[in-house]
PDB file of N, CA and C in Angstrom:
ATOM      1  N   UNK A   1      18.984 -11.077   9.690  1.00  0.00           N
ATOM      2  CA  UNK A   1      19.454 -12.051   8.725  1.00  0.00           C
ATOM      3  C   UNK A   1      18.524 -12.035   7.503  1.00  0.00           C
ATOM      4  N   UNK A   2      18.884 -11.913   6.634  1.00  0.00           N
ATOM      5  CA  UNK A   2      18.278 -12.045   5.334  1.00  0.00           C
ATOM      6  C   UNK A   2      18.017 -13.054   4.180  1.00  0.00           C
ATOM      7  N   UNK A   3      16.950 -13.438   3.747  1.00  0.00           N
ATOM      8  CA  UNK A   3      16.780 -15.265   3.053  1.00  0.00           C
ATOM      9  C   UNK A   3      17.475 -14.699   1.771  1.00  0.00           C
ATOM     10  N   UNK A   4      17.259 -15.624   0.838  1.00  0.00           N
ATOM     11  CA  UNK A   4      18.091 -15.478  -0.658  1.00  0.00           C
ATOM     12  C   UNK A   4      16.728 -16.680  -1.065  1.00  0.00           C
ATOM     13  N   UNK A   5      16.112 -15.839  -2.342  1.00  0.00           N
ATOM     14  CA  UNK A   5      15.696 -17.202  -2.820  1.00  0.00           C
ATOM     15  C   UNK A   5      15.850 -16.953  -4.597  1.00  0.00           C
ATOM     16  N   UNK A   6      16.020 -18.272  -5.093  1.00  0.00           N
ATOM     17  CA  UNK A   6      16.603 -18.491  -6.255  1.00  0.00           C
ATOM     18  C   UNK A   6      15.731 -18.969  -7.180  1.00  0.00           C
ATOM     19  N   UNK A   7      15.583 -17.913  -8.407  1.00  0.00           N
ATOM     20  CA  UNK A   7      14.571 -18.964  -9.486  1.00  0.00           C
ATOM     21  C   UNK A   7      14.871 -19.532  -9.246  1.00  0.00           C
ATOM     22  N   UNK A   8      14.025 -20.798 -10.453  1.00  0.00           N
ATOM     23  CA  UNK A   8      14.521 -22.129 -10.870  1.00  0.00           C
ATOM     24  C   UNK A   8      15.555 -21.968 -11.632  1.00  0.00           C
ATOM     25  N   UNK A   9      15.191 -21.120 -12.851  1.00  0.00           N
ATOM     26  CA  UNK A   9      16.702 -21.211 -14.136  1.00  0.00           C
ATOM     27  C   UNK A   9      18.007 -20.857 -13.429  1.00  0.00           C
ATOM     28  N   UNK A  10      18.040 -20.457 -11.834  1.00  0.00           N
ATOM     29  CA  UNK A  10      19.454 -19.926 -11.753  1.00  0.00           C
ATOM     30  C   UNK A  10      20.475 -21.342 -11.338  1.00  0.00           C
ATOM     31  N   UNK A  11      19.754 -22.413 -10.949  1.00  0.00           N
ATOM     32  CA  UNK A  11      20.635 -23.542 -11.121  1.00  0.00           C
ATOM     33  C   UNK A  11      21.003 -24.094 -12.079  1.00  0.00           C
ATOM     34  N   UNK A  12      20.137 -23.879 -13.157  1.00  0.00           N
ATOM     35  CA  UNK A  12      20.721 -24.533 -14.649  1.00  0.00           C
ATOM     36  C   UNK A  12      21.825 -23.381 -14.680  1.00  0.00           C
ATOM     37  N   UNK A  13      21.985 -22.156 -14.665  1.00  0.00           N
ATOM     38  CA  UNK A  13      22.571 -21.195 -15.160  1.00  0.00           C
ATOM     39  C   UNK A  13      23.950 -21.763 -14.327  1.00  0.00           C
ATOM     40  N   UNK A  14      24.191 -21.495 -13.058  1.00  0.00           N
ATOM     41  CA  UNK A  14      25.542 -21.899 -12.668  1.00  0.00           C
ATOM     42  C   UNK A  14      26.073 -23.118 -12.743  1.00  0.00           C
ATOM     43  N   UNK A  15      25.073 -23.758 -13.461  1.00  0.00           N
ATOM     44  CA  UNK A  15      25.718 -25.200 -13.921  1.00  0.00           C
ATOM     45  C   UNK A  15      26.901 -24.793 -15.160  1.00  0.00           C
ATOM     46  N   UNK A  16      26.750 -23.738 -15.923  1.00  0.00           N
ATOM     47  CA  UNK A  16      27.345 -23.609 -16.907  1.00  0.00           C
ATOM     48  C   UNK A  16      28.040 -22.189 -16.741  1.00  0.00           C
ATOM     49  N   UNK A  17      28.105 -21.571 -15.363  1.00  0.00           N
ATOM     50  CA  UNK A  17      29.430 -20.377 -15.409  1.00  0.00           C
ATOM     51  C   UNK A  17      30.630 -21.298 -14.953  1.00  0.00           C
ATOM     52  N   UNK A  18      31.654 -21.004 -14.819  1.00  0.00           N
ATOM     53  CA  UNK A  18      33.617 -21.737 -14.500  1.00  0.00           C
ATOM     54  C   UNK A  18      32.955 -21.459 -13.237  1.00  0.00           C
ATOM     55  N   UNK A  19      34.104 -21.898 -12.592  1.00  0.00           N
ATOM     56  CA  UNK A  19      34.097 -22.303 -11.117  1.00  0.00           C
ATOM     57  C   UNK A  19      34.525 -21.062 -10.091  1.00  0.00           C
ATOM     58  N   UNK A  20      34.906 -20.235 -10.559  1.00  0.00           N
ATOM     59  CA  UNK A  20      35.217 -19.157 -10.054  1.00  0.00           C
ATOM     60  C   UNK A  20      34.374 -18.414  -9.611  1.00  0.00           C
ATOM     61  N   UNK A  21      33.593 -18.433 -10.842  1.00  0.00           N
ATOM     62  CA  UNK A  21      32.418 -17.370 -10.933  1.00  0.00           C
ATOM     63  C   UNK A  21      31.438 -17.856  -9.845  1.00  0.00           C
ATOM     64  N   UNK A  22      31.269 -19.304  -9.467  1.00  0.00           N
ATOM     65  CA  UNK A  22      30.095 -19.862  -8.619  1.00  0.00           C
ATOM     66  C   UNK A  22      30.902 -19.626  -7.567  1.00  0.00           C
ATOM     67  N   UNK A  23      32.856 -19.569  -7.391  1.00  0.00           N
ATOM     68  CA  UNK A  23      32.920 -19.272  -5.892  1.00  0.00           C
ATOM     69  C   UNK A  23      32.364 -17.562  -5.478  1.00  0.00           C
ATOM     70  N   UNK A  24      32.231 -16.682  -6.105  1.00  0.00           N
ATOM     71  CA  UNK A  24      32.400 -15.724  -6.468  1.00  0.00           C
ATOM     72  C   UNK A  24      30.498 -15.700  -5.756  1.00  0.00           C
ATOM     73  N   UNK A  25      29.295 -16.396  -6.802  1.00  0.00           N
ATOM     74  CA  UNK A  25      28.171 -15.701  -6.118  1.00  0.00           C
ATOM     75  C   UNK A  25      28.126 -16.316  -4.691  1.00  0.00           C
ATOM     76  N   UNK A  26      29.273 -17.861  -4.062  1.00  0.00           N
ATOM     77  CA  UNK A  26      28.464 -17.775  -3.019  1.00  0.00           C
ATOM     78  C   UNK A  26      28.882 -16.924  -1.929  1.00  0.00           C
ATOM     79  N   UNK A  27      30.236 -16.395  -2.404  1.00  0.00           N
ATOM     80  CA  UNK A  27      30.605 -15.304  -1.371  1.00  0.00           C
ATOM     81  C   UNK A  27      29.497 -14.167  -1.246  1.00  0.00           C
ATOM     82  N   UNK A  28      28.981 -13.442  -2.412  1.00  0.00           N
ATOM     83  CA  UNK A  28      28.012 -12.802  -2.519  1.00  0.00           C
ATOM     84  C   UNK A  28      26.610 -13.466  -2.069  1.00  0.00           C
ATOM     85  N   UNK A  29      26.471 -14.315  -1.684  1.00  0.00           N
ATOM     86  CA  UNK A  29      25.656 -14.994  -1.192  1.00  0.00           C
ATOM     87  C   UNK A  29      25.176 -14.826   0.151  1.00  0.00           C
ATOM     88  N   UNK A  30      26.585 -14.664   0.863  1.00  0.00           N
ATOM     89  CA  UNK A  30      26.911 -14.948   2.177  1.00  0.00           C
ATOM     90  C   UNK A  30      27.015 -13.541   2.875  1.00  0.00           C
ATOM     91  N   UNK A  31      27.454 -12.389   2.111  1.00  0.00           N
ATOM     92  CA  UNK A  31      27.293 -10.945   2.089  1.00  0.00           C
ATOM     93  C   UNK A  31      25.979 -10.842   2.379  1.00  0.00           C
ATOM     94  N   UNK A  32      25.341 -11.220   1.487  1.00  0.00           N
ATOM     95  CA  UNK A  32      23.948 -10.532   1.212  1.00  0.00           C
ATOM     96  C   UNK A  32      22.977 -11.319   2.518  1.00  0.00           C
ATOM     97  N   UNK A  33      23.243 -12.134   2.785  1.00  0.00           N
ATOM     98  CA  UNK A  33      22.130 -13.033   3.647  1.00  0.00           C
ATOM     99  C   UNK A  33      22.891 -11.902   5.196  1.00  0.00           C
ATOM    100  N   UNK A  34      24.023 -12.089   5.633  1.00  0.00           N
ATOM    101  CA  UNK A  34      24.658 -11.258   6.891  1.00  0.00           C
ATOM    102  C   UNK A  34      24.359  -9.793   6.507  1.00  0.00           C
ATOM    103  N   UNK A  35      24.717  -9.333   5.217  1.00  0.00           N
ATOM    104  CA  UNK A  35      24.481  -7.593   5.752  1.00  0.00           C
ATOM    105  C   UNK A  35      23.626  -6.630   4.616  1.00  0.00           C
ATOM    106  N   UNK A  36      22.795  -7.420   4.119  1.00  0.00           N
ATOM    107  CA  UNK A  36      21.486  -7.327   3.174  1.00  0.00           C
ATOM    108  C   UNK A  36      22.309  -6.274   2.374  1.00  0.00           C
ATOM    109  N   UNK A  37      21.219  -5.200   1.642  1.00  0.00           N
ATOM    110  CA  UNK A  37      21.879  -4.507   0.692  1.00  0.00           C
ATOM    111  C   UNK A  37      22.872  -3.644   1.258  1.00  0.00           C
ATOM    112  N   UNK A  38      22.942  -3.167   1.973  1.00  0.00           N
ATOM    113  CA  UNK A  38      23.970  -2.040   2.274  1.00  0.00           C
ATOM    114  C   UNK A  38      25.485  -2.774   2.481  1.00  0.00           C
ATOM    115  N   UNK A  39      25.563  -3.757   2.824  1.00  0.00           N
ATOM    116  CA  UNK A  39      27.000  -4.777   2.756  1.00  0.00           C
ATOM    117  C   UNK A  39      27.109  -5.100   1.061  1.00  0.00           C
ATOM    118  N   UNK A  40      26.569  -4.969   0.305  1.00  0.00           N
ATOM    119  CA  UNK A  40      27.037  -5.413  -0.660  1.00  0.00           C
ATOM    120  C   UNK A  40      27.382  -4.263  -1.755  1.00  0.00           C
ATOM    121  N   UNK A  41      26.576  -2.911  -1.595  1.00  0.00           N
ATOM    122  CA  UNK A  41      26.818  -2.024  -1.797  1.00  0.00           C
ATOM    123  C   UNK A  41      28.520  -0.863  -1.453  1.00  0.00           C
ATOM    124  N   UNK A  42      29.037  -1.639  -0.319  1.00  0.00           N
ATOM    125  CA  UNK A  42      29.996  -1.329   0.548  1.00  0.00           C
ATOM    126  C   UNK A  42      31.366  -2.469  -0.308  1.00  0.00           C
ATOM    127  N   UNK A  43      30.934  -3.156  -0.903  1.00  0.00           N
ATOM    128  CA  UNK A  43      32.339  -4.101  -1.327  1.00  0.00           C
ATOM    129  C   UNK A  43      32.450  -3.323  -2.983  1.00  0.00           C
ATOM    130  N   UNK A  44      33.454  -2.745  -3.150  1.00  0.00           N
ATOM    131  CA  UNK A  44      33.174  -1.776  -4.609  1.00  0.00           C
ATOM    132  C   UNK A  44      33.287  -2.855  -5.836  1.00  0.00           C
ATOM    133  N   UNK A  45      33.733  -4.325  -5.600  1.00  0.00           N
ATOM    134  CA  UNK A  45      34.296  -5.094  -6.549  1.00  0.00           C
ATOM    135  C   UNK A  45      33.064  -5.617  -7.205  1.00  0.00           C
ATOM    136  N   UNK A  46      31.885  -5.299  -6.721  1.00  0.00           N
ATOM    137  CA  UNK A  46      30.131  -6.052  -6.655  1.00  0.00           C
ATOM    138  C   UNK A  46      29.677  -5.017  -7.184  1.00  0.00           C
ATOM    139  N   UNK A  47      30.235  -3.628  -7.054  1.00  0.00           N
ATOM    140  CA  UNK A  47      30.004  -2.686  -8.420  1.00  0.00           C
ATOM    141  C   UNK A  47      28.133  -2.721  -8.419  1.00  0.00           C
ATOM    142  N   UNK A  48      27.629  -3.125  -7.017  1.00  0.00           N
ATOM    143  CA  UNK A  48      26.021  -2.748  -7.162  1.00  0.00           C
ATOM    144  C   UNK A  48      25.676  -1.817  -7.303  1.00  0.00           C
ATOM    145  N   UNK A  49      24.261  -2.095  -8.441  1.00  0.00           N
ATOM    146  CA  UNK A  49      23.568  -0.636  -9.032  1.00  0.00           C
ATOM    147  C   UNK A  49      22.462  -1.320  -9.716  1.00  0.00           C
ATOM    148  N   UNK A  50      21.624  -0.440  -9.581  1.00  0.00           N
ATOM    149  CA  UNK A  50      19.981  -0.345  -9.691  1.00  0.00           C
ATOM    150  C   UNK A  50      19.812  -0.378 -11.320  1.00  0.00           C
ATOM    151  N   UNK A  51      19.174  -1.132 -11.340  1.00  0.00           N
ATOM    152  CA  UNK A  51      18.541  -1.021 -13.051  1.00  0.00           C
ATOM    153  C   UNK A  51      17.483  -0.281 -13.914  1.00  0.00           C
ATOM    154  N   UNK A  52      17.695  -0.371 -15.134  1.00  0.00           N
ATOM    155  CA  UNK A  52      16.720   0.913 -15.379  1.00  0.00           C
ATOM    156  C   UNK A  52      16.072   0.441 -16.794  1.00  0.00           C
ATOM    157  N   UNK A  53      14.838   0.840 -17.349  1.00  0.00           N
ATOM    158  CA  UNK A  53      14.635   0.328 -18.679  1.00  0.00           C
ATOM    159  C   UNK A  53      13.544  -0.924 -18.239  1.00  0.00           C
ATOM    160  N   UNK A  54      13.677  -2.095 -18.929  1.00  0.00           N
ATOM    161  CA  UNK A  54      12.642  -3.014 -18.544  1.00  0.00           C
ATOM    162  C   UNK A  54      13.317  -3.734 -17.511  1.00  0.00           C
ATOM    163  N   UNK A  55      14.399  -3.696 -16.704  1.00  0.00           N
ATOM    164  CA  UNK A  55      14.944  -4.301 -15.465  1.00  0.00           C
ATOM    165  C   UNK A  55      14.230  -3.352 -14.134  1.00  0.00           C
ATOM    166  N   UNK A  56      13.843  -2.034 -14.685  1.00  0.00           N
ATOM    167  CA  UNK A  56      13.103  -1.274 -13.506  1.00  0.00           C
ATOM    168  C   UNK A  56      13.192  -2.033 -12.218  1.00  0.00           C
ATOM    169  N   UNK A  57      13.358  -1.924 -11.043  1.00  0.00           N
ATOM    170  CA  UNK A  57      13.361  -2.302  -9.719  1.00  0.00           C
ATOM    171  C   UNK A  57      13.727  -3.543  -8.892  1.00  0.00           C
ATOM    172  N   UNK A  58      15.237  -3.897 -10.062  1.00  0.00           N
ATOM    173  CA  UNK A  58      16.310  -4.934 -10.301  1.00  0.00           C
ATOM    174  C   UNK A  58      17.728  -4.278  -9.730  1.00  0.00           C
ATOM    175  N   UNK A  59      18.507  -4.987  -9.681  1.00  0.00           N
ATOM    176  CA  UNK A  59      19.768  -4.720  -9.044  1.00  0.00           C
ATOM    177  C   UNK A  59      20.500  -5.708  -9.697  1.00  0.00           C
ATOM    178  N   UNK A  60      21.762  -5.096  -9.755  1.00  0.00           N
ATOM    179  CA  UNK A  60      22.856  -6.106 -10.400  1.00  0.00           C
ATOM    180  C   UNK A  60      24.197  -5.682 -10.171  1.00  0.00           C
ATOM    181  N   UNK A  61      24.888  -6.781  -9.555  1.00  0.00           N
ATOM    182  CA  UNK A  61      26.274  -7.186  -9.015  1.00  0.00           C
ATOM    183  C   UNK A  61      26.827  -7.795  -9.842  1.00  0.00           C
ATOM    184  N   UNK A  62      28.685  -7.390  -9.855  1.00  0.00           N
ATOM    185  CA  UNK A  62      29.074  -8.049 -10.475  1.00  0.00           C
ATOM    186  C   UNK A  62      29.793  -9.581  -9.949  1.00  0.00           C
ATOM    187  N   UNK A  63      30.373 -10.477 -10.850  1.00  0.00           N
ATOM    188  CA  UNK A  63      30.985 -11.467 -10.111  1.00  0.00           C
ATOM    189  C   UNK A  63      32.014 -11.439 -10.505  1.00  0.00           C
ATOM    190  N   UNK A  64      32.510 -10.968 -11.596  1.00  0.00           N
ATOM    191  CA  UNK A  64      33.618 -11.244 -12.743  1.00  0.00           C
ATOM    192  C   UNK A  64      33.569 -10.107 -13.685  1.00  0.00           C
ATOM    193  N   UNK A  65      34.751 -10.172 -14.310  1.00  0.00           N
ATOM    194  CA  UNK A  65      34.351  -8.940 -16.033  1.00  0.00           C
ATOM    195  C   UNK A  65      33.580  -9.274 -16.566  1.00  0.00           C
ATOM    196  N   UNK A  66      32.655 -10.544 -16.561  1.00  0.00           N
ATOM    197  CA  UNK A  66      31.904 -10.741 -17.721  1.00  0.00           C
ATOM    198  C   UNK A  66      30.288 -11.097 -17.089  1.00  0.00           C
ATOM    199  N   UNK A  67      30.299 -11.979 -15.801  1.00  0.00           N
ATOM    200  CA  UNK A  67      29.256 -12.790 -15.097  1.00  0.00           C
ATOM    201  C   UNK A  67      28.763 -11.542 -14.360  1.00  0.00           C
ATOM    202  N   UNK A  68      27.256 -11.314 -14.108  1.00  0.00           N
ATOM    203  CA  UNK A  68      25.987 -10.400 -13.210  1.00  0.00           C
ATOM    204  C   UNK A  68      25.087 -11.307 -12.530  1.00  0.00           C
ATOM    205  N   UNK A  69      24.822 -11.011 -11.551  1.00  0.00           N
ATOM    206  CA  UNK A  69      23.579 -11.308 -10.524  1.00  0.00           C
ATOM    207  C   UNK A  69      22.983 -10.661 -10.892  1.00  0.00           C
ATOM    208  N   UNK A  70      21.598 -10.680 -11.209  1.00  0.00           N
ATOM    209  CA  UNK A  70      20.130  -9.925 -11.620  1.00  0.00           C
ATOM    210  C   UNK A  70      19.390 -10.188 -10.194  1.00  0.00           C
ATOM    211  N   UNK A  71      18.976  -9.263  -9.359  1.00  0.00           N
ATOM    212  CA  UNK A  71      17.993  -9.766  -8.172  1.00  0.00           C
ATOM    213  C   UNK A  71      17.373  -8.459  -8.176  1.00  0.00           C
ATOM    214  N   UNK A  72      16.381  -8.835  -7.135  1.00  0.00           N
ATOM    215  CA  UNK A  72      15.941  -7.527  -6.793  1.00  0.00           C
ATOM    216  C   UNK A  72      15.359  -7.607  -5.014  1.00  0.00           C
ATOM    217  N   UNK A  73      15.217  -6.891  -4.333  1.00  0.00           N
ATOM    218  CA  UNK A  73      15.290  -6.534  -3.009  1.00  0.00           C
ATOM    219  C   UNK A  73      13.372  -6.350  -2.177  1.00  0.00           C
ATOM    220  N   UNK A  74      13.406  -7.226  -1.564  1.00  0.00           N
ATOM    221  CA  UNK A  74      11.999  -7.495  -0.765  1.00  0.00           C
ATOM    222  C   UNK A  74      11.933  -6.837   0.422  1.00  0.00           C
ATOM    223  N   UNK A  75      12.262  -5.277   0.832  1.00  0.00           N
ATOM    224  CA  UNK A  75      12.735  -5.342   2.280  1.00  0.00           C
ATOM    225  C   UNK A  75      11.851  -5.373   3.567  1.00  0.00           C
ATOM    226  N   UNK A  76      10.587  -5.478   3.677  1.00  0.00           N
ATOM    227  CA  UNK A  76       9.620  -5.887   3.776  1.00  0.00           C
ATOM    228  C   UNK A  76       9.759  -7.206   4.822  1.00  0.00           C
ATOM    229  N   UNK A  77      10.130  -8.211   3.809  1.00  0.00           N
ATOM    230  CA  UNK A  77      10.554  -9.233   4.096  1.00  0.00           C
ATOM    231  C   UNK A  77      11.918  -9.890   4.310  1.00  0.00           C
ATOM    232  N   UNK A  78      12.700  -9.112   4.235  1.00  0.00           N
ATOM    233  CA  UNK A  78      14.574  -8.970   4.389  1.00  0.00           C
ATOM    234  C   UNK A  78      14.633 -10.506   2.960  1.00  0.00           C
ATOM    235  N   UNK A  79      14.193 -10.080   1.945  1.00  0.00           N
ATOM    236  CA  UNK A  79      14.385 -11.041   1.083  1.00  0.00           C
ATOM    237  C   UNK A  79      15.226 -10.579   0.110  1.00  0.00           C
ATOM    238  N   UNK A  80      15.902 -11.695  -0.401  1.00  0.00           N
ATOM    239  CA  UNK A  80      16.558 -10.960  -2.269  1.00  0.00           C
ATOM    240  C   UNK A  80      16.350 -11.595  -3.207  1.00  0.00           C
ATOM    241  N   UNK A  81      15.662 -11.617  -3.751  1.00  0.00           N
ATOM    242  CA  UNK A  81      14.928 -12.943  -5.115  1.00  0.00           C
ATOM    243  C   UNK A  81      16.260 -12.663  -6.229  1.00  0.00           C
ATOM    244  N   UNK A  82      16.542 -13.670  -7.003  1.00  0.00           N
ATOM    245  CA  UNK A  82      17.821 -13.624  -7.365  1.00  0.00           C
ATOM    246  C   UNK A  82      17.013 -14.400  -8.642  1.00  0.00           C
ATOM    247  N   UNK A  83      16.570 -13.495  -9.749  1.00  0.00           N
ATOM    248  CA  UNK A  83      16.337 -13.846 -10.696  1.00  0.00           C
ATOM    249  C   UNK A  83      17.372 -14.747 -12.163  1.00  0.00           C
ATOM    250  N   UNK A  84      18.244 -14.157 -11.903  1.00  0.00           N
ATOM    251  CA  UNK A  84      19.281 -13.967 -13.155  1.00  0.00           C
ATOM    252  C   UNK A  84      21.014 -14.555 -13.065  1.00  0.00           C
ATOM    253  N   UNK A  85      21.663 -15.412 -13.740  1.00  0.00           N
ATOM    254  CA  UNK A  85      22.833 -15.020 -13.288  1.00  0.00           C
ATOM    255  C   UNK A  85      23.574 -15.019 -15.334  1.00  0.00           C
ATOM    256  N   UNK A  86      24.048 -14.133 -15.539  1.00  0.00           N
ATOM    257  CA  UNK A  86      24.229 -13.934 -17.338  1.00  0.00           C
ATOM    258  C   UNK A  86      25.705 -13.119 -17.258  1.00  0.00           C
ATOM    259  N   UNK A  87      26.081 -13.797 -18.074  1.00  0.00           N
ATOM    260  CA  UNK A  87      27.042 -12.911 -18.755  1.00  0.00           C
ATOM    261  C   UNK A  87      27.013 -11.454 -19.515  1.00  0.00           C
ATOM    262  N   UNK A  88      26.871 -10.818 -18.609  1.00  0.00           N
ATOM    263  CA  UNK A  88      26.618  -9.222 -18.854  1.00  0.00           C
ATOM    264  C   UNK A  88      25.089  -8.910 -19.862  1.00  0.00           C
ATOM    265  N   UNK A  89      24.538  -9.578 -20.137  1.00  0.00           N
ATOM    266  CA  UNK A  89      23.419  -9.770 -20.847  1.00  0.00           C
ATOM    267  C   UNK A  89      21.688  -9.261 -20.404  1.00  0.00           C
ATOM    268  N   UNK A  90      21.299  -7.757 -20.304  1.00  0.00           N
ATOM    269  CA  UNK A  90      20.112  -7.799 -19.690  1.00  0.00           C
ATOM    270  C   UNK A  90      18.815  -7.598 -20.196  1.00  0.00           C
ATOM    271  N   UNK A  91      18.720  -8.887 -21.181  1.00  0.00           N
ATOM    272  CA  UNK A  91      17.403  -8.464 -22.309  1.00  0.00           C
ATOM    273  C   UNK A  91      16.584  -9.929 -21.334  1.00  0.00           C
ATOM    274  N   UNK A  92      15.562  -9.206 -20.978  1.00  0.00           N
ATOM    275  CA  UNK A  92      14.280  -9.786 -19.979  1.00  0.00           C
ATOM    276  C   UNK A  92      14.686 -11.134 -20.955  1.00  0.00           C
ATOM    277  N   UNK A  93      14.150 -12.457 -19.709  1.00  0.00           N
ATOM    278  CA  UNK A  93      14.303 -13.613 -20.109  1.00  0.00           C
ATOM    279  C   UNK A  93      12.121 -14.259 -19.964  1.00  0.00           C
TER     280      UNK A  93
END
């Protein structure tokens, strides 16, 4: 089983995506905690892929055409720190 832990800014952030989009990460939520990265990698609609540039050793899922999960992977610790949630947007915060 795998934890999920959440900045702080990612609750302000889904305060302000539609409602879809928040049903949307907690399904991805619920993926990721039952079948860590390789389950989420396996759903093609989450479109996961590794980041590159100043996101270096980040990962990002989609939720929507427009909404991304920014996290990155602890496996170590079966963790996924879930930095980010933006509208396609990946200029370091």
């Amino acid at each position: 089983m795998w934890q999920i832990e959440e900045h702080r800014r990612v609750e302000k952030q889904l305060d302000a995506v539609p409602r879809e989009i928040l049903k949307r990460y907690e399904k991805w939520k619920d993926i990721a905690m039952i079948s860590g990265p390789p389950g989420l990698r396996l759903i093609k609609g989450f479109h996961d892929e590794a980041l590159h540039g100043e996101w270096q050793g980040y990962r990002s899922s989609r939720l929507g055409a427009k909404y991304r999960v920014i996290y990155r992977v602890i496996p170590g610790q079966s963790l996924f720190q879930v930095v980010h949630i933006t509208p396609h947007d990946y200029r370091r915060v």
